[in-house]
Every structure is written in C-alpha cells, then in structure tokens.
C-alpha atoms as a PDB file:
ATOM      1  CA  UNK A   1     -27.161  -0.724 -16.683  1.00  0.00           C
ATOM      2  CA  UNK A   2     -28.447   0.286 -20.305  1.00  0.00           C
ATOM      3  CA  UNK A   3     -32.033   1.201 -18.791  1.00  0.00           C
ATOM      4  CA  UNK A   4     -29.633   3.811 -16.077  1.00  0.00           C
ATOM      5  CA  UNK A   5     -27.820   5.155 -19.479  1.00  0.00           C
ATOM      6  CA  UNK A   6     -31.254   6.062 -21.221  1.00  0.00           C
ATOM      7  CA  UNK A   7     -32.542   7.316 -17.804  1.00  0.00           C
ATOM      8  CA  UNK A   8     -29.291   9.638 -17.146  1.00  0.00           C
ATOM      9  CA  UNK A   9     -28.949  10.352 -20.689  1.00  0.00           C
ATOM     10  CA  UNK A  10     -27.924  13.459 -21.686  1.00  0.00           C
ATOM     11  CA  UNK A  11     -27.357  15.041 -18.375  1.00  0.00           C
ATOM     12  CA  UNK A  12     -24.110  13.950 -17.746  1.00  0.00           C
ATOM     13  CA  UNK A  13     -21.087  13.775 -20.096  1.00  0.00           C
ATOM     14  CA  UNK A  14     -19.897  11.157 -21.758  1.00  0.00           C
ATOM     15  CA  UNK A  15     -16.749  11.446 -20.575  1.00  0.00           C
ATOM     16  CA  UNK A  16     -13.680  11.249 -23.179  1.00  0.00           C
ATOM     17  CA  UNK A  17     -11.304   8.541 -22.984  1.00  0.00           C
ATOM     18  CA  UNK A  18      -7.848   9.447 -23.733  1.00  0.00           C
ATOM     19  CA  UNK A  19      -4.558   7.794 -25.209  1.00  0.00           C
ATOM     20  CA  UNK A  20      -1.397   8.562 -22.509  1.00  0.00           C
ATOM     21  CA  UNK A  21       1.209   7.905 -24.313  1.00  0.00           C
ATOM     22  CA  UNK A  22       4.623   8.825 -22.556  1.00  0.00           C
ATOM     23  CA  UNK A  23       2.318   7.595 -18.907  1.00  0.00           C
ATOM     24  CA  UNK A  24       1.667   4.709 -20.696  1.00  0.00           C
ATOM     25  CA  UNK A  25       4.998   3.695 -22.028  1.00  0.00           C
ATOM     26  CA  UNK A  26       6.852   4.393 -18.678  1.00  0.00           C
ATOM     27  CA  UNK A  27       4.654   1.311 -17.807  1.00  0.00           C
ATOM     28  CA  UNK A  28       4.989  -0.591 -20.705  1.00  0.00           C
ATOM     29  CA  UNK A  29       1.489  -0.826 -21.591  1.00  0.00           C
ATOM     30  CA  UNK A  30      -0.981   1.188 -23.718  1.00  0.00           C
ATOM     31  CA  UNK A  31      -2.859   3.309 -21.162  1.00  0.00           C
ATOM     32  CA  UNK A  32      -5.871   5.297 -21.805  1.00  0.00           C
ATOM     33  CA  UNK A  33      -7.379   7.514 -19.189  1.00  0.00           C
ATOM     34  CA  UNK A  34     -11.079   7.932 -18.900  1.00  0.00           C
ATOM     35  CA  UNK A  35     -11.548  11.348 -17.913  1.00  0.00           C
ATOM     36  CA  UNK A  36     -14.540  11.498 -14.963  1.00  0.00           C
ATOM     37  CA  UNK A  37     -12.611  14.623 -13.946  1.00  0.00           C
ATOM     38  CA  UNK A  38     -14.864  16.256 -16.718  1.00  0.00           C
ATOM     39  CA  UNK A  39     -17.947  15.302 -15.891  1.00  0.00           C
ATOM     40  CA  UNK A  40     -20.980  17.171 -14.426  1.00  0.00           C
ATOM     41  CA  UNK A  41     -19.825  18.717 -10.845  1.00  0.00           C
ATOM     42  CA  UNK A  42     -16.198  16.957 -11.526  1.00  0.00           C
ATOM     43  CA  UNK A  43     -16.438  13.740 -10.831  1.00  0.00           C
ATOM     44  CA  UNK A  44     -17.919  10.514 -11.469  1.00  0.00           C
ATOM     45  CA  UNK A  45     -20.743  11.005  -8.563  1.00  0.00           C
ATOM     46  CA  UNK A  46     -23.355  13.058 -11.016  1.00  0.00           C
ATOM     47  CA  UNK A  47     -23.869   9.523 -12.463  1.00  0.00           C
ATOM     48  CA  UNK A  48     -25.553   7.813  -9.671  1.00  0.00           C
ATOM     49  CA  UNK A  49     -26.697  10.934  -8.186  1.00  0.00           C
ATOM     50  CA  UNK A  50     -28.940  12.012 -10.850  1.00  0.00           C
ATOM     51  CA  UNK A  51     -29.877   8.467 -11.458  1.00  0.00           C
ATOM     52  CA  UNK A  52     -31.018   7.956  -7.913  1.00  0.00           C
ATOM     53  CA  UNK A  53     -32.937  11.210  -7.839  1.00  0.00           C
ATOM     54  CA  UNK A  54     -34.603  10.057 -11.217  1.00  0.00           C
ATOM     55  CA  UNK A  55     -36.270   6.797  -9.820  1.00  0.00           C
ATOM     56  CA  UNK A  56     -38.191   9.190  -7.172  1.00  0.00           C
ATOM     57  CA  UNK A  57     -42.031   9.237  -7.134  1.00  0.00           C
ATOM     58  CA  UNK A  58     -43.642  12.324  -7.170  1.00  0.00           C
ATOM     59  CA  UNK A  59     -44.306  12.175  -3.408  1.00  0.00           C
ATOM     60  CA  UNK A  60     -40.615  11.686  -2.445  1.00  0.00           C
ATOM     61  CA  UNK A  61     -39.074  14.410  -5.068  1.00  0.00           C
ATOM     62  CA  UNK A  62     -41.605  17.389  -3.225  1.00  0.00           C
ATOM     63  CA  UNK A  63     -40.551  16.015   0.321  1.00  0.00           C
ATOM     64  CA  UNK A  64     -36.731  16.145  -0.642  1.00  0.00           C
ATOM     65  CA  UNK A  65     -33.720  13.953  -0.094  1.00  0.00           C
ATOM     66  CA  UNK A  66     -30.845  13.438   2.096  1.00  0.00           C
ATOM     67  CA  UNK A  67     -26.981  12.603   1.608  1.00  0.00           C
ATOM     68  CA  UNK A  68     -23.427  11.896   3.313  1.00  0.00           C
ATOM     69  CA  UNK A  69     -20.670  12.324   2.374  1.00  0.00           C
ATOM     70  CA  UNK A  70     -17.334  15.178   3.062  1.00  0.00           C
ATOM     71  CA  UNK A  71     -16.651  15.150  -0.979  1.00  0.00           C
ATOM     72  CA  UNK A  72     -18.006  14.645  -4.390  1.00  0.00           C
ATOM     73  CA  UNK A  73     -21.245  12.577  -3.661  1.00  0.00           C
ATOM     74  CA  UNK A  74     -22.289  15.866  -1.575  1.00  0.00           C
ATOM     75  CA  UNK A  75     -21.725  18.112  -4.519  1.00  0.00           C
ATOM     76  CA  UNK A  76     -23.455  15.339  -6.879  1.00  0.00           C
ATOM     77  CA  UNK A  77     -26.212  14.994  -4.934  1.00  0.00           C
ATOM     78  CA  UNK A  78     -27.470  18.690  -4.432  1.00  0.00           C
ATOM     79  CA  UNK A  79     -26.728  19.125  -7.828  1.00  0.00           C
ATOM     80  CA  UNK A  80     -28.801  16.385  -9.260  1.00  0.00           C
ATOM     81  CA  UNK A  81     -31.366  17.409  -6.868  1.00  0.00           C
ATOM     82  CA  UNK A  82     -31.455  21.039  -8.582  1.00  0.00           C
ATOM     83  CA  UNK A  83     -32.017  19.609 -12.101  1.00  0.00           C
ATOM     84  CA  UNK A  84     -34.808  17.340 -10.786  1.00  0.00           C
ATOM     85  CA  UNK A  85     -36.295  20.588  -8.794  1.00  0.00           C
ATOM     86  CA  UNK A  86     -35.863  18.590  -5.452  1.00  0.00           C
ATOM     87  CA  UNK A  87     -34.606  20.173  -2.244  1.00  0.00           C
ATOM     88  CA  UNK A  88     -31.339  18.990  -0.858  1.00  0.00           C
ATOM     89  CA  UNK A  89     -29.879  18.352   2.912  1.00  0.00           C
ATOM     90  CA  UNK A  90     -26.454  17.363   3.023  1.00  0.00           C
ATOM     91  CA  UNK A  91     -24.870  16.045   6.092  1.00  0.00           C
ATOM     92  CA  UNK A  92     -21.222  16.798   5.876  1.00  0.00           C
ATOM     93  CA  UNK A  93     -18.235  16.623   8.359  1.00  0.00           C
ATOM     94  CA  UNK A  94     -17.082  19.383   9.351  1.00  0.00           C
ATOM     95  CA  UNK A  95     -13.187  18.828   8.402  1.00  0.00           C
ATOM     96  CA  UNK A  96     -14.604  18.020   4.605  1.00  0.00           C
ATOM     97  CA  UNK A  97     -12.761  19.702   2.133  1.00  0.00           C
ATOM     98  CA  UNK A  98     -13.591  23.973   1.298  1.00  0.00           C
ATOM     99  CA  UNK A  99     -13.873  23.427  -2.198  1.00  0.00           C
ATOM    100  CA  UNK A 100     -16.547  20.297  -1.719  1.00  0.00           C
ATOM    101  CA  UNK A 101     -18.506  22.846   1.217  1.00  0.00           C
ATOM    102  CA  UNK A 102     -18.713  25.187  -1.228  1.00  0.00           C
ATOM    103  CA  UNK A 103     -19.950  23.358  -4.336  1.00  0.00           C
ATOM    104  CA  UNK A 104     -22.680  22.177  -2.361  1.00  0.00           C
ATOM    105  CA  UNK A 105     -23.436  25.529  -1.486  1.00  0.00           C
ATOM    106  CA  UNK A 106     -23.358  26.768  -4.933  1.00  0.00           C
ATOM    107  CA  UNK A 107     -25.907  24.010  -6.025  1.00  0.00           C
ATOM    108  CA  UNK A 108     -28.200  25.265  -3.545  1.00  0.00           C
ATOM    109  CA  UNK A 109     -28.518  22.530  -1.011  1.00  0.00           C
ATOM    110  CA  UNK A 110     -28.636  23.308   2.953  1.00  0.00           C
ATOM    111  CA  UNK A 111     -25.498  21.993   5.054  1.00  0.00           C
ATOM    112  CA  UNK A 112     -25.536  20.332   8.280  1.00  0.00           C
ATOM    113  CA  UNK A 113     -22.109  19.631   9.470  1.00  0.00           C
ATOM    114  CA  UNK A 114     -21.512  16.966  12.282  1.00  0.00           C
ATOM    115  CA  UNK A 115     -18.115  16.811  13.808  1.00  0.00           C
ATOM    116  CA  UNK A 116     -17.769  12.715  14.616  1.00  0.00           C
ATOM    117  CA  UNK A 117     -16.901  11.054  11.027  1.00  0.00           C
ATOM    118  CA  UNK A 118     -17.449   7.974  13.016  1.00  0.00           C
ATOM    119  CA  UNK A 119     -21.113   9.257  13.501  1.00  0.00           C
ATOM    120  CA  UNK A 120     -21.878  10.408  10.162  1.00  0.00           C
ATOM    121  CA  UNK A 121     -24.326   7.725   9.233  1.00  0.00           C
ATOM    122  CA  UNK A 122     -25.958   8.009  12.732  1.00  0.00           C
ATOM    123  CA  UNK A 123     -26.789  11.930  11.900  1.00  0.00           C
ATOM    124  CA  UNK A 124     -28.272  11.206   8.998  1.00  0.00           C
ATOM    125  CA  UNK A 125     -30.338   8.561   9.393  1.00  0.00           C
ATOM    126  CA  UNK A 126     -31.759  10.793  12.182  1.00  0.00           C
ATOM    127  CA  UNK A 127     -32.433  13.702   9.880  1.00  0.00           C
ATOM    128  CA  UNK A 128     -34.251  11.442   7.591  1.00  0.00           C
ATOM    129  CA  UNK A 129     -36.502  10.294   9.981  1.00  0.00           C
ATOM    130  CA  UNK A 130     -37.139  13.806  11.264  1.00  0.00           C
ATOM    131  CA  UNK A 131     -37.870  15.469   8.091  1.00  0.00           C
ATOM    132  CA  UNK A 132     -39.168  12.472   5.882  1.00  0.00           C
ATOM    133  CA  UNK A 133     -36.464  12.541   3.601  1.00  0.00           C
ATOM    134  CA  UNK A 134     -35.220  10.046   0.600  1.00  0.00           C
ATOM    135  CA  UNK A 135     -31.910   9.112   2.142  1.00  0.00           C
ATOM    136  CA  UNK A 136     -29.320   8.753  -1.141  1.00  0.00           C
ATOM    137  CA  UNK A 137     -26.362   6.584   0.182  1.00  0.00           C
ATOM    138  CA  UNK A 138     -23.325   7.537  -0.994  1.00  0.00           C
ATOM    139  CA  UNK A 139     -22.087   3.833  -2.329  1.00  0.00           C
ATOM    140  CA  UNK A 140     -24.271   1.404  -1.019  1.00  0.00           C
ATOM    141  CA  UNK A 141     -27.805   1.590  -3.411  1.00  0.00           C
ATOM    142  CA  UNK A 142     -28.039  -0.807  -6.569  1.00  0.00           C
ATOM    143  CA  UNK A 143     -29.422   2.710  -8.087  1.00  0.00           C
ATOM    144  CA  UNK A 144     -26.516   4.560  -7.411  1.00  0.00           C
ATOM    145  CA  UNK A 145     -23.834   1.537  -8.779  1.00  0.00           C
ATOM    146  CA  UNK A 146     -25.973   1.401 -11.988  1.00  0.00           C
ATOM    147  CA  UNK A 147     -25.355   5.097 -12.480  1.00  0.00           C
ATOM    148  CA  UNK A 148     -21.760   4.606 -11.926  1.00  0.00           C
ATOM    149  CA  UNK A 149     -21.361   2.143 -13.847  1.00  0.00           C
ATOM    150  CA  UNK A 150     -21.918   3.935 -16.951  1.00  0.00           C
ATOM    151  CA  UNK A 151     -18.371   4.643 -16.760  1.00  0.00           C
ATOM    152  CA  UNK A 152     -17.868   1.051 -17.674  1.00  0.00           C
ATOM    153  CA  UNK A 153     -20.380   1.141 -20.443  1.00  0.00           C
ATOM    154  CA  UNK A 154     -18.639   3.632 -21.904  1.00  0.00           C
ATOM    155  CA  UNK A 155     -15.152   2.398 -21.669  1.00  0.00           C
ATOM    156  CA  UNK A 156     -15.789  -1.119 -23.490  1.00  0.00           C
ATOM    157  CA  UNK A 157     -17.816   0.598 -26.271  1.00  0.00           C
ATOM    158  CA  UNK A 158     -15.131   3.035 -26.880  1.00  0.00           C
ATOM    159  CA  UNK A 159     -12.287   0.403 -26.216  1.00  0.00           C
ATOM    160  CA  UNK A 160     -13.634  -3.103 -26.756  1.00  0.00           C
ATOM    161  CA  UNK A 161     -10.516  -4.942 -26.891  1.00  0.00           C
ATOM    162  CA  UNK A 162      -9.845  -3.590 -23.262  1.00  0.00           C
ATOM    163  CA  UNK A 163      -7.447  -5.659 -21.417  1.00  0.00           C
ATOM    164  CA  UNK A 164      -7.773  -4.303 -17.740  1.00  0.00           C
ATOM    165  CA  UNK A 165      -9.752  -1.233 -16.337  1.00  0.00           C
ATOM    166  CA  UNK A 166      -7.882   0.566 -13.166  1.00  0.00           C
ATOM    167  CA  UNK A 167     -10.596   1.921 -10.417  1.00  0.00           C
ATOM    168  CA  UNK A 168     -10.082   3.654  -7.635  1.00  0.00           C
ATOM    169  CA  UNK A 169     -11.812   2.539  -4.621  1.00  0.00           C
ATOM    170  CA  UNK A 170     -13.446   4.079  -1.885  1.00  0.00           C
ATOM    171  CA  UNK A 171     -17.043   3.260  -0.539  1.00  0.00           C
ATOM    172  CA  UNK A 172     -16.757   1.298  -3.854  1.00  0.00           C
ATOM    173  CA  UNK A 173     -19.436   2.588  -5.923  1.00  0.00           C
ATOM    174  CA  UNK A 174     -17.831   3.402  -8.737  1.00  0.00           C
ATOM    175  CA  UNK A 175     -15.822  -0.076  -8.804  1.00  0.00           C
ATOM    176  CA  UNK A 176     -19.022  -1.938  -7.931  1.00  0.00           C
ATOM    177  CA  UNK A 177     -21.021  -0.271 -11.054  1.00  0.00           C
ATOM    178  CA  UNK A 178     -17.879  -0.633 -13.547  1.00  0.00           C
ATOM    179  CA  UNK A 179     -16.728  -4.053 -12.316  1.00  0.00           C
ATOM    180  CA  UNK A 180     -20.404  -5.164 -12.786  1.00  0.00           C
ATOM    181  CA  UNK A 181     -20.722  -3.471 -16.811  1.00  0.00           C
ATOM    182  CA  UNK A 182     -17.373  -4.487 -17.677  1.00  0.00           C
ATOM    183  CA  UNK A 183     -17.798  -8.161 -16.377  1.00  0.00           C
ATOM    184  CA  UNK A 184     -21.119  -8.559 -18.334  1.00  0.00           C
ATOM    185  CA  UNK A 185     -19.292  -7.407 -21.400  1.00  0.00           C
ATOM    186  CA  UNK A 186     -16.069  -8.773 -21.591  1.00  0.00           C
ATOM    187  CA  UNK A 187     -15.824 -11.782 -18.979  1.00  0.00           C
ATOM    188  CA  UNK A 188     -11.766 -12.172 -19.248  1.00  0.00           C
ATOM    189  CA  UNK A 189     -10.524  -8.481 -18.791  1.00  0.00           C
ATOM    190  CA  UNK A 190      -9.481  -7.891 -15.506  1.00  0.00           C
ATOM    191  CA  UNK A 191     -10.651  -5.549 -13.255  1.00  0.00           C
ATOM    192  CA  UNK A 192      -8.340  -3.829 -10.654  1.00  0.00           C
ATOM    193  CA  UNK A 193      -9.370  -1.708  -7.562  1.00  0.00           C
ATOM    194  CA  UNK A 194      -7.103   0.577  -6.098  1.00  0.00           C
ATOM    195  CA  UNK A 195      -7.608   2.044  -1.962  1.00  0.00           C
ATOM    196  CA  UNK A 196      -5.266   3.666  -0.093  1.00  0.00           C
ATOM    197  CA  UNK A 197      -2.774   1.698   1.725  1.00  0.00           C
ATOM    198  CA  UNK A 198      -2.855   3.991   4.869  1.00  0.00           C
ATOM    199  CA  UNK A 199      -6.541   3.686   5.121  1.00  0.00           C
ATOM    200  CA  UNK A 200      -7.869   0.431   3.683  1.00  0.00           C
ATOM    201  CA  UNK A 201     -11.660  -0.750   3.734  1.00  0.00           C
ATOM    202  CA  UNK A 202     -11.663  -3.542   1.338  1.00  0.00           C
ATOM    203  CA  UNK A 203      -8.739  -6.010   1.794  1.00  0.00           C
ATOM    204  CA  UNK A 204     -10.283  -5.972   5.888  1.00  0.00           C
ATOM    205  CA  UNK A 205     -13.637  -6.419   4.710  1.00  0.00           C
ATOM    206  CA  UNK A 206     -12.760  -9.324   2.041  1.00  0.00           C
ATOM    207  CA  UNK A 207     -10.448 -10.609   4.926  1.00  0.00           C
ATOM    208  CA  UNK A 208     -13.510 -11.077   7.629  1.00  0.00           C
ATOM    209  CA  UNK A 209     -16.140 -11.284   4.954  1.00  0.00           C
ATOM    210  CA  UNK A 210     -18.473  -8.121   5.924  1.00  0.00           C
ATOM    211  CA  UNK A 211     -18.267  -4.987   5.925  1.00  0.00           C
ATOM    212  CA  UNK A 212     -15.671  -3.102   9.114  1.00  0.00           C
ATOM    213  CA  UNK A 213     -14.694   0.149   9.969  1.00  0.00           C
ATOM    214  CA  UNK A 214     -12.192   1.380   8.130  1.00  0.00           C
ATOM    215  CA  UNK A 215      -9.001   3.985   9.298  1.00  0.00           C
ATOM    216  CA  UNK A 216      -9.011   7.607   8.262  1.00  0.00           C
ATOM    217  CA  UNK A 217      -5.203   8.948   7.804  1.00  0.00           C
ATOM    218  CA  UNK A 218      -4.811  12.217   9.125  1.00  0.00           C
ATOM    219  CA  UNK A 219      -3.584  14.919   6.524  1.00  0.00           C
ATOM    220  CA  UNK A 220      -4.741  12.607   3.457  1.00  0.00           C
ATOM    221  CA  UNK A 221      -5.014  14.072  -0.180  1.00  0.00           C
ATOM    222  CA  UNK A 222      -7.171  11.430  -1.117  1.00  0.00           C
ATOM    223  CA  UNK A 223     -10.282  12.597   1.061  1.00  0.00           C
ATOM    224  CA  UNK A 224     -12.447  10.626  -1.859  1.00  0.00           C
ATOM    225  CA  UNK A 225     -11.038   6.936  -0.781  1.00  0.00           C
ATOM    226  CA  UNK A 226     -11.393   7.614   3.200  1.00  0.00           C
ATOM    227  CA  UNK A 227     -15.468   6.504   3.261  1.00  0.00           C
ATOM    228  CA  UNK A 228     -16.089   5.159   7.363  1.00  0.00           C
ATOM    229  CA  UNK A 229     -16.034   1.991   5.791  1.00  0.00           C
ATOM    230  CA  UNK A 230     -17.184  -0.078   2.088  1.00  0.00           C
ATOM    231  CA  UNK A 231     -20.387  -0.989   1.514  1.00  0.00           C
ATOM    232  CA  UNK A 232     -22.493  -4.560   1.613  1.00  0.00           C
ATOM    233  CA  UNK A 233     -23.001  -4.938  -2.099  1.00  0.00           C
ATOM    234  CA  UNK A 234     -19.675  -3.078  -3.381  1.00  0.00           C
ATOM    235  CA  UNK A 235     -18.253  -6.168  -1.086  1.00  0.00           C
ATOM    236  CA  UNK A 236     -20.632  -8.916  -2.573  1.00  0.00           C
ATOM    237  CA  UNK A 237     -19.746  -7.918  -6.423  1.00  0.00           C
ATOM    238  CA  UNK A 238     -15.919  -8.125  -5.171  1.00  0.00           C
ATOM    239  CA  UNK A 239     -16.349 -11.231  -3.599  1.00  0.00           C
ATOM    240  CA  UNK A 240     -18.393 -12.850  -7.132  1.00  0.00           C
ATOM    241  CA  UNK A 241     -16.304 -10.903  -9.601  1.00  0.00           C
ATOM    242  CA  UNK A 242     -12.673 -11.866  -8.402  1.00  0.00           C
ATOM    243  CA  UNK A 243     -11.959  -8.206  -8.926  1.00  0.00           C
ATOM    244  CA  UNK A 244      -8.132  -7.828  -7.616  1.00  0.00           C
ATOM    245  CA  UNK A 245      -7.819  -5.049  -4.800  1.00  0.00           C
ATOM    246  CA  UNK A 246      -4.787  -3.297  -4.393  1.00  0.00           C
ATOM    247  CA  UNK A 247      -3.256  -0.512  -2.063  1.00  0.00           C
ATOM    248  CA  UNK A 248      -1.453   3.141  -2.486  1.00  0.00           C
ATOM    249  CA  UNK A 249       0.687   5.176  -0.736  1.00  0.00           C
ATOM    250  CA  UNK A 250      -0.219   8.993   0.059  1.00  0.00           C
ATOM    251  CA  UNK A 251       2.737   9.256  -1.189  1.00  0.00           C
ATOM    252  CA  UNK A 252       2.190   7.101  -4.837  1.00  0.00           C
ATOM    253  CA  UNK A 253      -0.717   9.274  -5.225  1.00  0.00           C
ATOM    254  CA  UNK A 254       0.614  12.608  -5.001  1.00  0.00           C
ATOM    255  CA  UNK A 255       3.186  11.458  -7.618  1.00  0.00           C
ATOM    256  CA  UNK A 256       0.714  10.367  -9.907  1.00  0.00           C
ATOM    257  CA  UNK A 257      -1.164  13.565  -9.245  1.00  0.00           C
ATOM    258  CA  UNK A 258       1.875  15.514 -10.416  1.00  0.00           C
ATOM    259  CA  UNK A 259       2.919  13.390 -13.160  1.00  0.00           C
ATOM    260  CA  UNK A 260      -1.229  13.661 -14.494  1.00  0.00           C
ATOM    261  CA  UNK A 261      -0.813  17.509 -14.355  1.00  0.00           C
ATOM    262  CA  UNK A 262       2.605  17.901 -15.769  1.00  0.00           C
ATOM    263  CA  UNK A 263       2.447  15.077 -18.423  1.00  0.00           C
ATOM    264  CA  UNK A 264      -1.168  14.678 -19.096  1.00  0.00           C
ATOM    265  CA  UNK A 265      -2.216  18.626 -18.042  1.00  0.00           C
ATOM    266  CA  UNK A 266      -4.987  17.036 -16.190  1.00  0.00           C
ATOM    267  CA  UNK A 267      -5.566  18.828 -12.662  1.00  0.00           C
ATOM    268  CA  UNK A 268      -6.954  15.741 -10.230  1.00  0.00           C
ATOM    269  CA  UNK A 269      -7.774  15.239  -6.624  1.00  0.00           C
ATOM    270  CA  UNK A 270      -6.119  12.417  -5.096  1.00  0.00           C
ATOM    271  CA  UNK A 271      -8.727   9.882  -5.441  1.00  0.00           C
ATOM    272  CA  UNK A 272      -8.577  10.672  -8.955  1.00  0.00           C
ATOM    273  CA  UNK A 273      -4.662  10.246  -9.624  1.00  0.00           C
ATOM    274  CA  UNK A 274      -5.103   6.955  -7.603  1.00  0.00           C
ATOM    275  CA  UNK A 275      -5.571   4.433 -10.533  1.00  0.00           C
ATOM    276  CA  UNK A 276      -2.524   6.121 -12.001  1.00  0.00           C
ATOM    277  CA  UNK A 277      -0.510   5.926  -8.748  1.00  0.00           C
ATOM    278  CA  UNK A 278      -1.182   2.089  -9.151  1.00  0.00           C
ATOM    279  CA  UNK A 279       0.213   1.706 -12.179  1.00  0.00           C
ATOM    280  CA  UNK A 280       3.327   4.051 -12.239  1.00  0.00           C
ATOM    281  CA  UNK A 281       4.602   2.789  -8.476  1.00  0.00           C
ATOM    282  CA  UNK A 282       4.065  -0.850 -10.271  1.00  0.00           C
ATOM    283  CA  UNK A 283       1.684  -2.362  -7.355  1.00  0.00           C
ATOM    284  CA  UNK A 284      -0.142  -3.515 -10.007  1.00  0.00           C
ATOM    285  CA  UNK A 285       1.803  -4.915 -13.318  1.00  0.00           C
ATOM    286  CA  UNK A 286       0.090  -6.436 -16.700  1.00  0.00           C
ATOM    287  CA  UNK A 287       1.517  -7.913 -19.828  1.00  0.00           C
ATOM    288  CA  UNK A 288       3.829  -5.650 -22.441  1.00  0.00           C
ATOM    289  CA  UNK A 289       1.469  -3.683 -24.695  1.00  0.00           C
ATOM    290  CA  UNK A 290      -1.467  -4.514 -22.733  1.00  0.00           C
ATOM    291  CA  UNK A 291      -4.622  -2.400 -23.409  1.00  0.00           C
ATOM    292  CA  UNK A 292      -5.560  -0.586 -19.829  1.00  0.00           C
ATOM    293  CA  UNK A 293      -7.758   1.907 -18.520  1.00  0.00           C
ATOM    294  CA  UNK A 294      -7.184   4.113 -15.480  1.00  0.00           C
ATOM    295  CA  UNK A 295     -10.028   6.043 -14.071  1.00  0.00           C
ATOM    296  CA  UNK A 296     -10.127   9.537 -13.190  1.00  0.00           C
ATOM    297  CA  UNK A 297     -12.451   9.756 -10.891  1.00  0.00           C
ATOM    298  CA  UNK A 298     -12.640  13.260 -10.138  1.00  0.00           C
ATOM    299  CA  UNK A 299     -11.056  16.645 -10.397  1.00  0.00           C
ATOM    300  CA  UNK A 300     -12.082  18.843  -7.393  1.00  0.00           C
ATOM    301  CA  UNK A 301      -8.949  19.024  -5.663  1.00  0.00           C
ATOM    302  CA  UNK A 302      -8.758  22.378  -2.841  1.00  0.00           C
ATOM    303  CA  UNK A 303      -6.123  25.176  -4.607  1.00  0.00           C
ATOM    304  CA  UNK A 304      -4.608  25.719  -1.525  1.00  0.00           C
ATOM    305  CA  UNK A 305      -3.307  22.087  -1.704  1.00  0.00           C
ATOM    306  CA  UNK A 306      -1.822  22.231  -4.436  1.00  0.00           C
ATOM    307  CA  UNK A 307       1.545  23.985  -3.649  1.00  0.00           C
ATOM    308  CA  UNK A 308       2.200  21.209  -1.139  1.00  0.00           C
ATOM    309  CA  UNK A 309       1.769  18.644  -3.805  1.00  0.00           C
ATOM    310  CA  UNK A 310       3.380  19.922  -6.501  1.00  0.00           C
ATOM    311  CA  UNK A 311       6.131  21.167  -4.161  1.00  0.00           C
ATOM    312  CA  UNK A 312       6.199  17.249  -1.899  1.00  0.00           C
END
C-alpha cells in the first residue's frame, strides 16, 4: 500500500478530511468526512486507475487499455490513461449516467456502449482480445485495491485514534483497499461497508460464499453501488477481515445526500452520501463520542437529478 502511495504520488489529491459537527452530533458521535468527492475526476476511482495504468510495461501502455464500468471507474480510467499518454476504450452501458458519458469523452477516451448490463463483462473481454488491450477491472485487481486504499492510508495518519471508518460498497474496491490499510494499522477499529438494500451484492455473496449476480433497481440514484455483481478478492478480504456489511434504502441515501448539501455544502452522488445514509437512518450505531469516518466516495452526480432529490 505505501509502494501504491509513492507510485500515485502527487497525481491525485490527498483528499481533506473534515470535522461534521451538527451531522455528527445528530448521531452522537464525532464524525469526520473524508472528502473523495474532491479528488482527481471526482471520485475515489483516479486512485486505482492511475495506479493500474502505472504498473504497465512499455509494450502494453503503446497498445492501450480497456475498462467497464457506467460511472466513475470509466471517467478514472480514460483519465489516468491521458496522463500516462495511453489510449483508452471504455465499454459503457448505454443507460450509464450523461454526466459519466461525457467525462469520459472529455478525457479523450473512445466509447463503446453495449445495451445488456448483464453482458458487460462479456463485451469487454471480447474487445480485449480483438484489439490486444490491458483490460483494467473496475474492482477486482490487487493493483486497483492498493490504489484505493490510499484512502485508508490517509485517514489513520490524519486520524489515528479512529474508531470506525464508514465505506460505501459497490464492486468493493474501495472497501477492499481501505479495509485492508486500515486493518494493518489499527487491528481493533472497525470497519463498516455500506450497499444498497434494494440491490445487494455482498450479504448474497458472504451468504453462498462466492461471488453471484447481483439486482439492479430501476430508477436508482446510487448508479456507483449497482456493479453486476462484487468481486473474488473484495469478497476474500470481507470474509478474513470481519468487516460488518450493512444495507441502505434509495430512500436513506437521498436524505443523506440532502442533508450533505444543505448541512455540510457538499454536492454528492448517491454512492457518495451512502456512508452518511448509514449513519443518520441508524443501520449502523457505535458508542457515544466515538471517533468515525464516513467516506465520500464521489461527487459526479447528473444536474438534472438533482431537483428530484432535493425536491423527494
């Protein structure tokens, strides 16, 4: 994890990690927010993207790379593959979010859109093969969880007495990378991850020990946390770090994304306010005065959603 931080080094943003106070006493606990919604491309992605696309030989950086995903890991991805002067092809559904389409647009990657989320891996792995790409998986690479978990580095230098770090939890490369820096640091704090109840990946995969498809809700907010399913190792660190997995509501999280703009004037996508949604609907409790981290995993929420969540 330190040998990622000194590869990444400075380009990404060490993110800040702030004190919410009013949040924080509603819950009756001292809650800090680390900020991911401010870092490179808006979200916590840049981190294993670039450090993915840094471990490439020569030979692989001038054939290119390859990616999946209908958010942030897109945008990430072709972005990381700009700085390292490595073409990009994204494979992205075509329902993914306009705001995600057109970052990875802006970063100068080409699109290929695939209608069948169920058949999003399938496309890829056949573009790979027919153009002799580097495929960069979303949430499922050691690589890619030692970028992310950077995050955790971060928090327990900043915060050392840490009592519990909040994650949101999707393919689960973000909790896989922080659960596995925290836990080397500070064996006792506990580590929480947070899906969405209405589409859940981990509690089924925990519950028949692999990896299984998991449910997409239609109309969700929270497009970051809807990943076809987890992956292998995110699963495996889980399973050895007795990290606690909760769920959300849709409707939790658009609260929390409300009460993070209003109180905290952070603007957040859903995945992002979904840490926060844990704690304020009180899924997930902890001692009075308890030191705790929530996550913001990312800020690139579409405008035109906005109304309907501010207004819900």
């Amino acid at each position: 994890m330190q040998a990622a931080r000194e590869r990444i080094g400075a380009g990404v943003h060490k993110t800040p990690l702030l004190r919410a106070g009013a949040l924080g006493e509603a819950a009756g606990i001292a809650l800090h927010l680390k900020c991911e919604s401010f870092q490179k491309t808006g979200s916590f992605k840049a981190r294993g993207a670039l450090h993915r696309i840094l471990t490439l030989s020569d030979a692989e950086r001038a054939r290119g790379v390859v990616t999946v995903s209908a958010g942030n890991h897109a945008g990430a991805t072709a972005w990381a593959a700009r700085q390292a002067g490595a073409a990009a092809v994204v494979v992205m559904p075509t329902s993914a979010p306009h705001a995600k389409i057109e970052a990875v647009r802006g970063y100068g990657a080409e699109i290929v859109f695939h209608e069948d989320r169920t058949t999003l891996f399938d496309r890829v792995a056949e573009v790979q093969r027919e153009r002799g790409l580097t495929f960069v998986h979303p949430f499922d690479d050691p690589v890619v969880l030692a970028g992310a978990g950077t995050c955790g580095l971060e928090i327990v230098e900043e915060l050392p007495d840490v009592d519990a770090v909040v994650v949101p939890l999707g393919g689960g490369g973000l909790l896989g990378g922080v659960a596995t820096a925290v836990r080397g640091l500070l064996p006792t704090a506990r580590i929480v991850a947070v899906e969405l109840a209405e589409g859940p990946g981990m509690g089924p995969a925990l519950a028949a020990g692999k990896p299984v498809p998991a449910p997409r809700p239609a109309g969700t907010v929270a497009d970051g946390m809807t990943p076809p399913f987890v992956g292998a190792l995110p699963l495996q660190i889980v399973q050895r770090t007795g990290v606690e997995v909760v769920g959300v509501t849709e409707a939790a999280i658009r609260e929390a994304m409300r009460a993070l703009m209003t109180r905290a004037k952070l603007v957040v996508e859903g995945a992002g306010a979904a840490a926060m949604a844990a704690i304020a609907s009180g899924v997930v409790r902890f001692e009075p005065g308890a030191k705790v981290v929530a996550i913001v995993s990312g800020g690139n929420v579409d405008l035109d959603k906005l109304p309907e969540v501010l207004g819900s």
